[in-house]
C-alpha atoms as a PDB file:
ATOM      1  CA  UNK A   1     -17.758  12.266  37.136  1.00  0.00           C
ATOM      2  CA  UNK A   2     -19.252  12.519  33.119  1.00  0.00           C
ATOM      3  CA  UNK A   3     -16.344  14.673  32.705  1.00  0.00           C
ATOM      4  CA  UNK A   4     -13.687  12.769  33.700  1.00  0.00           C
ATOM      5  CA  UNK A   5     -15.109   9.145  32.351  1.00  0.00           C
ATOM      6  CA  UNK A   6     -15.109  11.962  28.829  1.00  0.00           C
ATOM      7  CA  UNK A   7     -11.779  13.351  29.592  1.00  0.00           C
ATOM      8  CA  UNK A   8     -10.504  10.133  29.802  1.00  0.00           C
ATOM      9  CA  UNK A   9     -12.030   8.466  26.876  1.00  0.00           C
ATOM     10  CA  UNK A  10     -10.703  11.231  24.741  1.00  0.00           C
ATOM     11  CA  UNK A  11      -7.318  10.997  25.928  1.00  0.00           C
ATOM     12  CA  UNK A  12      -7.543   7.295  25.053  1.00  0.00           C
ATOM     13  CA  UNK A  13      -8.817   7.597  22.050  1.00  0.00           C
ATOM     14  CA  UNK A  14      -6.665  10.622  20.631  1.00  0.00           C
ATOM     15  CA  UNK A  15      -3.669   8.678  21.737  1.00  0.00           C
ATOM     16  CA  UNK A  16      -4.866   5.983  19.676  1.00  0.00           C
ATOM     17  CA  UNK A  17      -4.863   8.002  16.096  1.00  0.00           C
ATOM     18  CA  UNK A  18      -1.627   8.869  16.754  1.00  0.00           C
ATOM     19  CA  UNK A  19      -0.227   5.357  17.959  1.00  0.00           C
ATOM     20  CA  UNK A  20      -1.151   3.353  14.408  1.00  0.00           C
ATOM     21  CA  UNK A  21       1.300   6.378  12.606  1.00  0.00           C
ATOM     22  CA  UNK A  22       3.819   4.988  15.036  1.00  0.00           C
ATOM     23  CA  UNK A  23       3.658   1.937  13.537  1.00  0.00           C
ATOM     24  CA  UNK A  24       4.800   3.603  10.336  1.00  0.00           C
ATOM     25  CA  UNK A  25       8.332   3.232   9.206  1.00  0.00           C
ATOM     26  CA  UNK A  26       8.392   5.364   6.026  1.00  0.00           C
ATOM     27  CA  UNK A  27       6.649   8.609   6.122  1.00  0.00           C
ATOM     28  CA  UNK A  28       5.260  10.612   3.847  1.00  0.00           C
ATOM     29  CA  UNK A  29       8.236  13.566   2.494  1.00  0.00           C
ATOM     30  CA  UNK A  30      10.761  11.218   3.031  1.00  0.00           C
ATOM     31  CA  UNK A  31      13.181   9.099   0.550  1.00  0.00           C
ATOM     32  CA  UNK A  32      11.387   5.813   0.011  1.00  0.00           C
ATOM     33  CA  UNK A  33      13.150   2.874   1.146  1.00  0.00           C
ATOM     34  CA  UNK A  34      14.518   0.755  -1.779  1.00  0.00           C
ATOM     35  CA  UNK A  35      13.646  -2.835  -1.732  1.00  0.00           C
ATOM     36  CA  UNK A  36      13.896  -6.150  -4.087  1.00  0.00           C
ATOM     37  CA  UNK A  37      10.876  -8.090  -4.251  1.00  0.00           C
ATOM     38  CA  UNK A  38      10.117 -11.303  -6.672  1.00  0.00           C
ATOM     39  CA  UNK A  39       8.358 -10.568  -9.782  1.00  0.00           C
ATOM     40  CA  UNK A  40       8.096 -14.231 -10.984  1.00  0.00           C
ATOM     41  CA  UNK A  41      10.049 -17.320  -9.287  1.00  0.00           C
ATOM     42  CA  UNK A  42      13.517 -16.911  -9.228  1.00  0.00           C
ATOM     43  CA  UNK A  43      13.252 -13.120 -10.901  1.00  0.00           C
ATOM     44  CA  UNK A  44      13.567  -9.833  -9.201  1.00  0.00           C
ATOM     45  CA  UNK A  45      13.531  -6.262  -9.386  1.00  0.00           C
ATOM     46  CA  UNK A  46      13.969  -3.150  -6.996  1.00  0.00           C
ATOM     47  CA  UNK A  47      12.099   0.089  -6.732  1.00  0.00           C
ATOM     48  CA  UNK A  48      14.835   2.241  -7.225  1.00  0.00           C
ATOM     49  CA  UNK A  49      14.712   0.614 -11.192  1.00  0.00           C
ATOM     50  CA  UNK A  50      11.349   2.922 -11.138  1.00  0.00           C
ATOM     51  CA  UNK A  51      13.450   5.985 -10.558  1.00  0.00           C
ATOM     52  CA  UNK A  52      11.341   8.461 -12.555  1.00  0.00           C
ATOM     53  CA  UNK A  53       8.065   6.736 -12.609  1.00  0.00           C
ATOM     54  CA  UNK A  54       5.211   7.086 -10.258  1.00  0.00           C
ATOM     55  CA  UNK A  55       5.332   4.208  -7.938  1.00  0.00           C
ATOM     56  CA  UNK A  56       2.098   3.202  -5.899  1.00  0.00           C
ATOM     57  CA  UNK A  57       2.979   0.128  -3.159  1.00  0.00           C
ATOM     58  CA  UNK A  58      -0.049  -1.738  -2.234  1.00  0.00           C
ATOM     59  CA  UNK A  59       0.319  -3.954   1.149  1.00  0.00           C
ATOM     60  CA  UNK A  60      -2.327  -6.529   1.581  1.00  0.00           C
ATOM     61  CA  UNK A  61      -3.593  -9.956   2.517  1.00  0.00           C
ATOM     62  CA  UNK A  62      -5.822 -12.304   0.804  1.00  0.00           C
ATOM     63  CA  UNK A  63      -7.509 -12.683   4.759  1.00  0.00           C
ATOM     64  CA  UNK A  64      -8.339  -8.780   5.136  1.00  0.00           C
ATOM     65  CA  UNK A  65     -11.655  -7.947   4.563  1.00  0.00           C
ATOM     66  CA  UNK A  66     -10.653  -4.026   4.109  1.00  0.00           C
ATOM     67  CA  UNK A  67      -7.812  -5.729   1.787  1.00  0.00           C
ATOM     68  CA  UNK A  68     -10.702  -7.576   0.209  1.00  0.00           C
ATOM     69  CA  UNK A  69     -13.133  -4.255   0.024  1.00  0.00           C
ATOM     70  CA  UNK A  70      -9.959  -2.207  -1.379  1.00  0.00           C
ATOM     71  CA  UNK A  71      -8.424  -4.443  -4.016  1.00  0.00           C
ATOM     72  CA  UNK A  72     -11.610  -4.157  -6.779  1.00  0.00           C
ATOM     73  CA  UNK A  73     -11.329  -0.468  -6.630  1.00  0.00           C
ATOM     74  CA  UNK A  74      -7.356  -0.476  -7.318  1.00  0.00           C
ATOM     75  CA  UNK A  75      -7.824  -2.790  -9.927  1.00  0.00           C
ATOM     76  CA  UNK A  76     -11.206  -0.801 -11.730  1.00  0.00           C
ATOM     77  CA  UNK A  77     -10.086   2.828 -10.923  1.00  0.00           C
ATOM     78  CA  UNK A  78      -6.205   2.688 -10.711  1.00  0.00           C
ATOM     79  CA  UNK A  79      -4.581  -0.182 -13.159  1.00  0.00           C
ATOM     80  CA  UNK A  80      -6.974  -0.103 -15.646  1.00  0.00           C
ATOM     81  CA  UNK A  81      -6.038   3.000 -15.832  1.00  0.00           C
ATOM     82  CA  UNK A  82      -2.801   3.749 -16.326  1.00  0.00           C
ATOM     83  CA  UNK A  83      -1.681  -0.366 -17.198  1.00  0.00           C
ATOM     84  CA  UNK A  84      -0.076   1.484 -20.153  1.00  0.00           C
ATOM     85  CA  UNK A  85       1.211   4.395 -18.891  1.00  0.00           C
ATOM     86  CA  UNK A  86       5.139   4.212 -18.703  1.00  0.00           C
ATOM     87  CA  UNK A  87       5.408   6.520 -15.927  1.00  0.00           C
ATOM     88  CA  UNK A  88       3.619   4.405 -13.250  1.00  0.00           C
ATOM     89  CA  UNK A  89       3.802   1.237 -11.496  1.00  0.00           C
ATOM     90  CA  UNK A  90       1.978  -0.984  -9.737  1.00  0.00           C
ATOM     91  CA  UNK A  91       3.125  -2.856  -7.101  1.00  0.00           C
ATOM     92  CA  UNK A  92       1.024  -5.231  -4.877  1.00  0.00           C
ATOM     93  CA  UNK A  93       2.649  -7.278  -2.334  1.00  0.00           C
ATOM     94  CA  UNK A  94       0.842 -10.070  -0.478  1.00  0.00           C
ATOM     95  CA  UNK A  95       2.041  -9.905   3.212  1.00  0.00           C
ATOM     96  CA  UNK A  96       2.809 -13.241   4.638  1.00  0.00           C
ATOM     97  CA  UNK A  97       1.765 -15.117   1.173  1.00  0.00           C
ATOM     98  CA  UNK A  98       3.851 -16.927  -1.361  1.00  0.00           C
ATOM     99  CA  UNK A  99       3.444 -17.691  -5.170  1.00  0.00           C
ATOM    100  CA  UNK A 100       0.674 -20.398  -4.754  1.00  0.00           C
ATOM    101  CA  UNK A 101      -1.676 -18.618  -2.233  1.00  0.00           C
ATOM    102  CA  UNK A 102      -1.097 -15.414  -4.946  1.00  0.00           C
ATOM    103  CA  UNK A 103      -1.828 -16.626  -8.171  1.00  0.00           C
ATOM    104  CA  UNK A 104      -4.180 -18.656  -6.344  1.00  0.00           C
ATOM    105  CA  UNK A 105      -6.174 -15.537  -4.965  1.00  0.00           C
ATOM    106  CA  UNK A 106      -5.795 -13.511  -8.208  1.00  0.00           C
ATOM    107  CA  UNK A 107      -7.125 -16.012 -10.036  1.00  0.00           C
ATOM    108  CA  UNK A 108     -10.364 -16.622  -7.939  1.00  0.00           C
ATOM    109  CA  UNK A 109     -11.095 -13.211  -7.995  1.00  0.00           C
ATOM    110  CA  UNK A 110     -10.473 -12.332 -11.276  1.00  0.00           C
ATOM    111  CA  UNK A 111      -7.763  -9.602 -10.889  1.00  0.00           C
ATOM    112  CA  UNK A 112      -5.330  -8.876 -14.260  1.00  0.00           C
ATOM    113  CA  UNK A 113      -3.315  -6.252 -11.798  1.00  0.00           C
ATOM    114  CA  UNK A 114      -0.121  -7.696 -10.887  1.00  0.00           C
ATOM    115  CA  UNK A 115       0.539  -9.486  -7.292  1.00  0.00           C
ATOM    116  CA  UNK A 116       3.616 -10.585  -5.859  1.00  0.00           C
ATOM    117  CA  UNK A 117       4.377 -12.208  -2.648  1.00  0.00           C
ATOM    118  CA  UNK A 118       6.143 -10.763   0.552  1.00  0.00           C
ATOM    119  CA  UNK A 119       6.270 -14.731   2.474  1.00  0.00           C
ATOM    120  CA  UNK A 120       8.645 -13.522   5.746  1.00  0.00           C
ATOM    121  CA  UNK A 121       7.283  -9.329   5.183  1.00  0.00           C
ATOM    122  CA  UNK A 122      10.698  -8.647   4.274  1.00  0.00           C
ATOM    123  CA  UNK A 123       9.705  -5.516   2.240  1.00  0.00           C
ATOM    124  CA  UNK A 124       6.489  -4.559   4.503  1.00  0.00           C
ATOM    125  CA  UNK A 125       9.021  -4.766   6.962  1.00  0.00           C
ATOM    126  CA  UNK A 126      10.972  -2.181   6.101  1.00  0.00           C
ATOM    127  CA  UNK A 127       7.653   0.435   5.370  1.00  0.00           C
ATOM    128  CA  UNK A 128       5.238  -0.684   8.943  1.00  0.00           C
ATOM    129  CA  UNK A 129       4.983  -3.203  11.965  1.00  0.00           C
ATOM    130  CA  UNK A 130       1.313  -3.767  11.472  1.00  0.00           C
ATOM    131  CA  UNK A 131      -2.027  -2.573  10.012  1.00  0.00           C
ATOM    132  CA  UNK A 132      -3.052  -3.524   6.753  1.00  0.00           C
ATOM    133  CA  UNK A 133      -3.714  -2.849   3.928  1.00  0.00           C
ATOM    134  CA  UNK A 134      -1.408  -0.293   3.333  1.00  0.00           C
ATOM    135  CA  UNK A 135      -0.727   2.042   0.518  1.00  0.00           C
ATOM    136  CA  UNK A 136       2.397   4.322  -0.387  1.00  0.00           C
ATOM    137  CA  UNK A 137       2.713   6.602  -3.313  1.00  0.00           C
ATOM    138  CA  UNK A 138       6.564   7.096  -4.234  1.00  0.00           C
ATOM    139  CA  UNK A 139       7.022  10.405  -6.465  1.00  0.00           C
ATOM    140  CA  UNK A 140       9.164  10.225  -9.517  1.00  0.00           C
ATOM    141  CA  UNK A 141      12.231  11.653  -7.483  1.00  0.00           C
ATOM    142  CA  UNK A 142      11.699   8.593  -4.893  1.00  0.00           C
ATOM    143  CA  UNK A 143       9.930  10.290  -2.360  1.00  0.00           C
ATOM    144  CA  UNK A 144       6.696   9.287  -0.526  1.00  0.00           C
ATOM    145  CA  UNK A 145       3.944  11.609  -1.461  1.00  0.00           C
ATOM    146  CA  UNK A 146       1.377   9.227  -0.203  1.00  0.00           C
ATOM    147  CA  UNK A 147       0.971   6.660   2.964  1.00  0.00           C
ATOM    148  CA  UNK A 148      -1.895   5.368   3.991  1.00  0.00           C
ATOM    149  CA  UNK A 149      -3.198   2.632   6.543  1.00  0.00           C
ATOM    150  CA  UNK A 150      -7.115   1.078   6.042  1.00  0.00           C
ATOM    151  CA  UNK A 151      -9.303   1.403   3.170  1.00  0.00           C
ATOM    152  CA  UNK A 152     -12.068   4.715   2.910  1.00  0.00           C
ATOM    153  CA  UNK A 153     -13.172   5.473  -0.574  1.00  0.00           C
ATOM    154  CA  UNK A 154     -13.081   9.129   0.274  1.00  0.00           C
ATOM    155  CA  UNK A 155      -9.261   9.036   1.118  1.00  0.00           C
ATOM    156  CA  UNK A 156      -8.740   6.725  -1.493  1.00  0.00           C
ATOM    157  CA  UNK A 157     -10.187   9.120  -4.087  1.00  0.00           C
ATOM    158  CA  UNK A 158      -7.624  11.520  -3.098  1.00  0.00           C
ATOM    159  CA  UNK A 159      -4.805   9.522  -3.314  1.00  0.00           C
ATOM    160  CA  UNK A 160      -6.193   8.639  -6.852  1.00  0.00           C
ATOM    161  CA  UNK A 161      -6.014  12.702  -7.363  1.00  0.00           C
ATOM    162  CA  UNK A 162      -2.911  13.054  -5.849  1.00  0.00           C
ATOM    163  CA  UNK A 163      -1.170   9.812  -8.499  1.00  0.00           C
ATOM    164  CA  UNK A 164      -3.168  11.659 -11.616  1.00  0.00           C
ATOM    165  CA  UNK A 165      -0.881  14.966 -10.227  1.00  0.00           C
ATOM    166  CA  UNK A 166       1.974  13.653 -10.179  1.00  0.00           C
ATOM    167  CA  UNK A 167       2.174  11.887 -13.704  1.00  0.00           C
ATOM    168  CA  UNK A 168       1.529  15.047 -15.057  1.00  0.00           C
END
């Protein structure tokens, strides 16, 4: 019987890594979808005007505690960083969230990193379903390199070491 209640539990819980990858629209190797977002009211821009720059996409909400946990650590160890480095962008986009709740957020927690709003999740849209926060890494050539769901500072660390790779 402790093998089957095990048997079981492992099926369930196997199944269960794999299902949050289905929730993933743009994978890793492949062409990253091109999408206009807002950059200030009434302004915006598309990814594909990165073409040759190293693009890292950061999904998020100002209610996510992982979001929450994340954020200080792409703000400290990644756009402090390269802020002035012409071959990388930064591109943080507040799921459900408009200007006000934004600049509202960045404000009360001090971040200079730049935050833009995704109101209806037109562009998350387009990446996932569901889970956040959620980070993609789009090569010079417009490929994902990177995509990640949750926040660990061990895989975050790599995908720090994978960014420094690729602008070199």
């Amino acid at each position: 019987m402790k093998q089957i209640i095990f048997i079981t539990f492992l099926f369930l819980f196997t199944g269960s890594l794999f299902a949050q990858d289905e929730f993933t629209k743009a994978k890793k190797g492949e062409k990253a979808p091109d999408f206009t977002f807002e950059t200030a009211p009434g302004k915006t821009q598309k990814l594909s005007d990165f073409k040759g720059k190293v693009v890292w996409i950061n999904f998020f909400a100002t209610w996510c505690p992982p979001c929450r946990k994340e954020l200080p650590h792409l703000q400290k160890e990644v756009y402090n960083k390269y802020k002035n480095n012409d071959d990388f962008v930064l591109i943080i986009l507040g799921r459900e969230h408009n200007w006000d709740e934004i600049n509202k957020f960045k404000r009360e927690q001090k971040f200079t990193m730049p935050f833009y709003p995704d109101p209806e999740r037109e562009v998350f849209s387009v990446y996932a379903d569901q889970n956040i926060p959620r980070n993609f890494i789009v090569d010079k050539d417009g490929n994902i390199a990177v995509s990640s769901i949750g926040f660990e500072e061990k895989e975050f660390e790599s995908i720090k070491q994978k960014v420094e790779t690729l602008l070199k």
